[in-house]
Protein backbone atom coordinates (compact mmCIF):
# COMPACT_ATOMS: atom_id res chain seq x y z
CA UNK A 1 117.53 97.96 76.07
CA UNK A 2 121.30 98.60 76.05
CA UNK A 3 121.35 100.98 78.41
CA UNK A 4 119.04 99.13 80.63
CA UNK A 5 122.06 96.77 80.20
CA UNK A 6 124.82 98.46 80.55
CA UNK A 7 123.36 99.94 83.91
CA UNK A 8 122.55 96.89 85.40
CA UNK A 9 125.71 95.28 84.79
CA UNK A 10 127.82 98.58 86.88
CA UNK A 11 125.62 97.79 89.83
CA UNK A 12 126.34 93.97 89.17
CA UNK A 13 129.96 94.83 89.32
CA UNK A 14 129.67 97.38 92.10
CA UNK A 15 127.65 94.72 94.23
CA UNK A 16 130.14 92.28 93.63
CA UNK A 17 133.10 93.80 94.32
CA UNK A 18 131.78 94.98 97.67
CA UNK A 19 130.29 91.69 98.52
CA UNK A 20 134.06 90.06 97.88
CA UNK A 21 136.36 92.68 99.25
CA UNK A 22 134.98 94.28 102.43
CA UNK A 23 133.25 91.49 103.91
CA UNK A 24 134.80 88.94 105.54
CA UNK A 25 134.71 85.21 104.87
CA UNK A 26 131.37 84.22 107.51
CA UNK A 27 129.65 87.36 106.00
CA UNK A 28 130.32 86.72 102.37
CA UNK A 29 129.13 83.22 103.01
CA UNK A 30 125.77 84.99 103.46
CA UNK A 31 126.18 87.52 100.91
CA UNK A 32 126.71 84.10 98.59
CA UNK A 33 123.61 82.90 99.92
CA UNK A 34 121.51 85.78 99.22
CA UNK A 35 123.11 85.87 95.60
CA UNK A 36 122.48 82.23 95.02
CA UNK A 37 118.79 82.49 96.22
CA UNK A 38 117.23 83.48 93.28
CA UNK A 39 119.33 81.02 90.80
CA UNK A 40 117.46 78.26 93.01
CA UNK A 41 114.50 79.69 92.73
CA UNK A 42 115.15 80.13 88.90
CA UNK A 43 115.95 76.84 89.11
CA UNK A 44 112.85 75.83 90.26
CA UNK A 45 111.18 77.31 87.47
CA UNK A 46 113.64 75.32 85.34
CA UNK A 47 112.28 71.77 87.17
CA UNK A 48 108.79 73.18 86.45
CA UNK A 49 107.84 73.75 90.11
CA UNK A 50 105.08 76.17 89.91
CA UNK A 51 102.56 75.65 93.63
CA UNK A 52 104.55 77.65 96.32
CA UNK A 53 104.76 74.63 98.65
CA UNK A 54 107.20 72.57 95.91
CA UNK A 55 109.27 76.14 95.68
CA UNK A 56 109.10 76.00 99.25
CA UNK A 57 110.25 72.00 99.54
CA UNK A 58 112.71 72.59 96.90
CA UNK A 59 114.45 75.39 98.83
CA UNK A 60 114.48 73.64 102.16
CA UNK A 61 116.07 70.85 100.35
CA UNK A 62 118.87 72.79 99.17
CA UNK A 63 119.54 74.37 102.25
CA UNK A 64 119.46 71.25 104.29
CA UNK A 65 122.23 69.60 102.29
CA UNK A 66 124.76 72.64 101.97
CA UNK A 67 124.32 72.94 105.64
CA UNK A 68 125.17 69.34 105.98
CA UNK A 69 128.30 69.65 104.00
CA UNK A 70 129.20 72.72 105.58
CA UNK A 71 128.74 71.02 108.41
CA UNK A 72 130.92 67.77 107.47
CA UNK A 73 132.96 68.60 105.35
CA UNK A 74 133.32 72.62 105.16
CA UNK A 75 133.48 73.83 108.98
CA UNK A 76 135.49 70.82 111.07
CA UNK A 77 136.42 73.52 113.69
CA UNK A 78 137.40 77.30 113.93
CA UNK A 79 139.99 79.52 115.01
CA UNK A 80 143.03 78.44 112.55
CA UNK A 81 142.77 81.44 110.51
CA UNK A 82 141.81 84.58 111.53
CA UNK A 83 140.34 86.60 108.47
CA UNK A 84 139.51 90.22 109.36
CA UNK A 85 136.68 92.34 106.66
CA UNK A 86 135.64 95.42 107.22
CA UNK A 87 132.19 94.55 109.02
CA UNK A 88 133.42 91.50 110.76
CA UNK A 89 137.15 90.27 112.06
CA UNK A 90 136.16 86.46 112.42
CA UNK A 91 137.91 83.02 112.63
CA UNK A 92 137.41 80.54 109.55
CA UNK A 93 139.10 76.99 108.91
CA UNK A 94 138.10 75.33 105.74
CA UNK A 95 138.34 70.95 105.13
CA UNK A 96 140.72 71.26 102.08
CA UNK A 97 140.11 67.96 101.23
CA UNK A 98 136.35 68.30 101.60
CA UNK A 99 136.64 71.31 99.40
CA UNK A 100 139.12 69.33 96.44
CA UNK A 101 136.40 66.12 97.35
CA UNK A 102 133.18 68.97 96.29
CA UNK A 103 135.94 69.92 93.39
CA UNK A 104 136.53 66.70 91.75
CA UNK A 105 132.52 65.68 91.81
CA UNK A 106 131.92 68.93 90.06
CA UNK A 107 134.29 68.50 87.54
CA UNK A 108 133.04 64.95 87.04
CA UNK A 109 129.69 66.33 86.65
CA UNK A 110 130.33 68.78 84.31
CA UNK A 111 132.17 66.14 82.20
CA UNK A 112 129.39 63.90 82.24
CA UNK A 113 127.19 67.22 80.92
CA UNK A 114 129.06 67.01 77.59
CA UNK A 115 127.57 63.49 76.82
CA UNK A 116 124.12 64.93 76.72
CA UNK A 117 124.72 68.24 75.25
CA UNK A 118 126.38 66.82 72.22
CA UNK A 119 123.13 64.22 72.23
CA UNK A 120 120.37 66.86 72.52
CA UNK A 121 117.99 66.81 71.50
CA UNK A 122 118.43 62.73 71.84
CA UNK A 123 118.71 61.14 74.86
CA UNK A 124 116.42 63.70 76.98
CA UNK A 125 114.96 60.88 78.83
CA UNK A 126 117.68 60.55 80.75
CA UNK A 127 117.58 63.62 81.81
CA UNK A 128 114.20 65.61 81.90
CA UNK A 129 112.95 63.67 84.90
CA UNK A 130 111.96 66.60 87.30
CA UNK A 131 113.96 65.15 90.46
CA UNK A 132 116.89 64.46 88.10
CA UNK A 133 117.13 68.60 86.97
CA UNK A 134 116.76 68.83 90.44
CA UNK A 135 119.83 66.99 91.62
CA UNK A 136 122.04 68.70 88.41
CA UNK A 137 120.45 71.82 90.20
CA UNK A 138 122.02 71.16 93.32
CA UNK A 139 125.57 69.64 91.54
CA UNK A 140 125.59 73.27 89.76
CA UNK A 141 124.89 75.23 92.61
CA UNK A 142 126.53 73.69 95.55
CA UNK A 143 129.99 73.63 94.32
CA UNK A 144 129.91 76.93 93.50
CA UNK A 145 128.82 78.42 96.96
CA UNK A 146 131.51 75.59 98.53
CA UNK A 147 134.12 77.06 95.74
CA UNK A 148 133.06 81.13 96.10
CA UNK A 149 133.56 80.45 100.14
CA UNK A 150 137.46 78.68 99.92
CA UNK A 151 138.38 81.83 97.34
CA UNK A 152 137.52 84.18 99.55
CA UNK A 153 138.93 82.53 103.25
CA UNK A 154 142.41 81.59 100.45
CA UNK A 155 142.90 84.92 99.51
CA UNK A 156 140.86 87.30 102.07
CA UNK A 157 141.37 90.46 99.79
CA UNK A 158 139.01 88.71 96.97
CA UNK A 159 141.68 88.64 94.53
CA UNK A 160 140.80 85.27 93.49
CA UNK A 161 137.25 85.30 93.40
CA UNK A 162 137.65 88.81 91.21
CA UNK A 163 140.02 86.73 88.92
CA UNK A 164 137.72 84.23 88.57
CA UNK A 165 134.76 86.45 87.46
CA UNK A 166 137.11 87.92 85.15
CA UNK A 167 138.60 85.11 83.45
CA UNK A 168 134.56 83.98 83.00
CA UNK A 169 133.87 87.43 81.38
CA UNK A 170 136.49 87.50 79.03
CA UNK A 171 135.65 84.29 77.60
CA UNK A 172 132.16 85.73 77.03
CA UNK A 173 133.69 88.68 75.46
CA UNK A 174 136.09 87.12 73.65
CA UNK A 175 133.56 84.86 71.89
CA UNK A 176 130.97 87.55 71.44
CA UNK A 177 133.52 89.58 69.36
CA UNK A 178 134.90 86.63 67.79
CA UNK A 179 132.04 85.26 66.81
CA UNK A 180 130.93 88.06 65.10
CA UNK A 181 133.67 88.73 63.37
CA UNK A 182 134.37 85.34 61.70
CA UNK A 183 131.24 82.93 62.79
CA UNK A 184 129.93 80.87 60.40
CA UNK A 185 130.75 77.65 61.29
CA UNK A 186 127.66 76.79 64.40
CA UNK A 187 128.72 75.39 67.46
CA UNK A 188 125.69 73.67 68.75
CA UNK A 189 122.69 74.94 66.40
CA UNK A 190 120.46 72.80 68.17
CA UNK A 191 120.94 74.56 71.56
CA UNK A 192 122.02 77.92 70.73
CA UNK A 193 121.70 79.00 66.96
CA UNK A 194 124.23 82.29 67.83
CA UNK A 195 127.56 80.27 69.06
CA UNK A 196 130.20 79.62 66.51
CA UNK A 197 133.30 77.42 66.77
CA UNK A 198 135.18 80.73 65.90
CA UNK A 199 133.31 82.21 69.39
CA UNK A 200 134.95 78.92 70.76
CA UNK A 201 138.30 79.67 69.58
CA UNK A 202 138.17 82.80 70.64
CA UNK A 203 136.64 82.72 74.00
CA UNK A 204 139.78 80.29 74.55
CA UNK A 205 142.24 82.89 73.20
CA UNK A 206 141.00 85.49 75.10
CA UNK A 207 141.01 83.75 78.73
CA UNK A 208 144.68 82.45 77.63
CA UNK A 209 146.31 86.08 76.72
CA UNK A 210 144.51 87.35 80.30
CA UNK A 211 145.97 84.26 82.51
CA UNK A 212 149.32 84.89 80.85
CA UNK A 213 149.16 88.69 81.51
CA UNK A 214 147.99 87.64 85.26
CA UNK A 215 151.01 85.30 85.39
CA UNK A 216 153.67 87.36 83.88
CA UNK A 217 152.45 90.45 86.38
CA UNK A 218 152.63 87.61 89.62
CA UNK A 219 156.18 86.56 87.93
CA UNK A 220 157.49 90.14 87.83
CA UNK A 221 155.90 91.85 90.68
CA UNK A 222 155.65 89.75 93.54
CA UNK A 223 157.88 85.85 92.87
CA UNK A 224 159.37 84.03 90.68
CA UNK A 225 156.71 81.34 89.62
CA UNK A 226 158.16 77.57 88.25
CA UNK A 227 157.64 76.39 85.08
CA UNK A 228 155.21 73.59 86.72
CA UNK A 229 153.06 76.30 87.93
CA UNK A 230 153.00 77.90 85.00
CA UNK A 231 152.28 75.13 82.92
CA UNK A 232 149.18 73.96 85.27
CA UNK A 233 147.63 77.07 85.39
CA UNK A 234 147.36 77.68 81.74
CA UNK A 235 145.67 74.15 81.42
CA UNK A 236 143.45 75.03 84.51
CA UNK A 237 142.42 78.49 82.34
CA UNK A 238 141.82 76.58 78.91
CA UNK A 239 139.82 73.93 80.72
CA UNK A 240 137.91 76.52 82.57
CA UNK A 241 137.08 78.15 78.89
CA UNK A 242 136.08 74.49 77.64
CA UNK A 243 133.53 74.39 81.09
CA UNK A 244 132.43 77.93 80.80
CA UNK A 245 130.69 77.34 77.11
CA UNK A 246 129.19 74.02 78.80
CA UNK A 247 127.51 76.01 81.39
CA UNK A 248 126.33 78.28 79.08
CA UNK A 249 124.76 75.43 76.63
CA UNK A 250 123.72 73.64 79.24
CA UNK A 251 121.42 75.88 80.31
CA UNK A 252 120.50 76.55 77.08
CA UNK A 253 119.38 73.01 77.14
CA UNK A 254 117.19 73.33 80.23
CA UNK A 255 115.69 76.46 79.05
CA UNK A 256 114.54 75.02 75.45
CA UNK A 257 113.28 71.95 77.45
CA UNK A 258 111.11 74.17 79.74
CA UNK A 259 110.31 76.38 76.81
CA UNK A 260 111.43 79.71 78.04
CA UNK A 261 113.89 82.53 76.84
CA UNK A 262 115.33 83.51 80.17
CA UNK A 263 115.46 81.95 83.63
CA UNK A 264 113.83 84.91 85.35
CA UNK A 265 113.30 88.09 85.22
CA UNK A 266 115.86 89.56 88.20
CA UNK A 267 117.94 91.36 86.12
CA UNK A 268 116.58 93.99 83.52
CA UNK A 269 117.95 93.33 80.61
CA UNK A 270 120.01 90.27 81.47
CA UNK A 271 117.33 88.26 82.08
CA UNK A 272 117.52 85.78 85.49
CA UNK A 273 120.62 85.67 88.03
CA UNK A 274 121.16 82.18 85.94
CA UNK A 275 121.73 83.86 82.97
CA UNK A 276 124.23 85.54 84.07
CA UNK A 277 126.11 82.90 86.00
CA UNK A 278 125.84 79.73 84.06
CA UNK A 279 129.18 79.72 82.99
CA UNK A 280 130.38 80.58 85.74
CA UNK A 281 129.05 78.11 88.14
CA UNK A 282 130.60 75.43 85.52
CA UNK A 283 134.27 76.55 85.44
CA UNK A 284 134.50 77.45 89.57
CA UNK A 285 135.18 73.80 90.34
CA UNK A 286 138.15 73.52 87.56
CA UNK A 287 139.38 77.31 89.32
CA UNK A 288 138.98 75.91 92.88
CA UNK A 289 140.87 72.66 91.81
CA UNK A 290 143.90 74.74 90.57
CA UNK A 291 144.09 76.93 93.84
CA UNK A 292 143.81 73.18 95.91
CA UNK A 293 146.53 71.99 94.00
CA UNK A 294 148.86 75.58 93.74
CA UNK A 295 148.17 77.57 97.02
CA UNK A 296 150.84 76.62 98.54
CA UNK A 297 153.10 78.33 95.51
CA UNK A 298 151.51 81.18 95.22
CA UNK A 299 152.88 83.88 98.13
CA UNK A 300 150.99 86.67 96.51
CA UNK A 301 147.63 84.89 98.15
């Protein structure tokens, strides 16, 4: 089982870093696509859509409303920035404010996530409504392919979308080791019996001591960075650690809901493509938020 994991996690990490670095920005909006796929059809399964016709409806929906905010608020016109990859030299201008607009509602949503997860297993009738996991589906989902998408056409090279994932995994790690180590005291025993408060703690640590490394290596190698931005993207990397264990417990919540272990069965040993990225599709909006707000500081992009 280990090494079933460990091997699917190298191609994971091959795939990715790939899919972000030689492709540019129009391709890796389909490579998102194709990556996001099965999480909405996991997600499905997490709505309890079992005919193929409500699979079918519930994908059609999804992809008619990302188009329309690509459409809106995403692709306004083209030609501003030419981004080259190695399959594809092509022009890309993303809505800022659409993107910060996709940001904040995130954000808002996630907050809003808290409220029920520190409820469960009260309150579920406010949320186990089949179109209401539905429409969290599409809040978790959408802002992360919108998010994913400005990363890449911000920083072409991938840097910040391979930041990103890292920060995410080393909160994971952190708490894993942490938790073991010294974690008695449960975080959420009602959702997931194996997180501790010291996990917490030290998921939070973790991500902290990597964005100061990140920092002091910008600071040193490439320009001098204000206090400000210091300051703001410290907060932006503890809030990020806060959102990451909500993603996780969230779907924690889903799953015991739906009565299932894992979302799907994708990934040997990991389980379903949502497994894998529920924190992460909770702390991209706080990540994109702090690149909206900073991009213009940061000459190393």
């Amino acid at each position: 089982m280990l090494k079933q994991r460990v091997v699917t996690a190298i191609v994971m990490l091959l795939v990715l870093y790939a899919g972000t670095a030689w492709l540019s920005p129009v391709m890796f909006a389909g490579f998102l696509s194709l990556v996001l796929l099965p999480a909405l059809l996991e997600w499905g399964r997490l709505m309890g859509l079992v005919r193929d016709r409500e699979r079918l409806a519930w994908v059609g929906s999804f992809t008619v409303i990302l188009s329309l905010i690509i459409w809106f608020l995403l692709l306004p016109g083209t030609g501003a920035q030419e981004q080259t990859g190695l399959f594809l030299t092509s022009s890309l201008t993303l809505n800022i404010t659409g993107v910060a607009l996709v940001s904040v509602l995130a954000v808002t949503f996630w907050a809003s996530i808290f409220y029920f997860l520190r409820r469960y297993p009260r309150r579920q009738e406010h949320w186990q409504a089949r179109w209401r996991i539905g429409l969290m589906g599409l809040a978790c989902l959408i802002p992360t392919w919108v998010g994913f998408l400005y990363l890449k056409v911000l920083a072409p090279s991938g840097l910040l979308v391979l930041v990103l994932v890292a920060l995410v995994s080393v909160v994971d790690i952190g708490a894993y080791f942490s938790g073991r180590a010294w974690g008695n005291a449960k975080l959420a025993p009602a959702l997931s019996p194996k997180k501790s408060w010291a996990g917490f703690w030290g998921g939070l640590a973790s991500c902290a001591a990597l964005t100061l490394g990140l920092l002091t290596w910008v600071h040193t190698e490439y320009q001098t960075l204000s206090p400000l931005t210091w300051v703001v993207l410290l907060l932006a990397a503890l809030l990020l650690a806060v959102f990451s264990v909500i993603g996780d417990l969230f779907e924690s919540m889903l799953k015991r809901h739906r009565g299932i272990k894992d979302s799907g069965r994708s990934l040997p040993g990991h389980g379903g493509v949502l497994d894998r990225i529920d924190s992460l599709v909770a702390a991209t909006p706080v990540f994109v938020l702090a690149m909206v707000l900073l991009s213009t500081r940061l000459e190393v992009l």
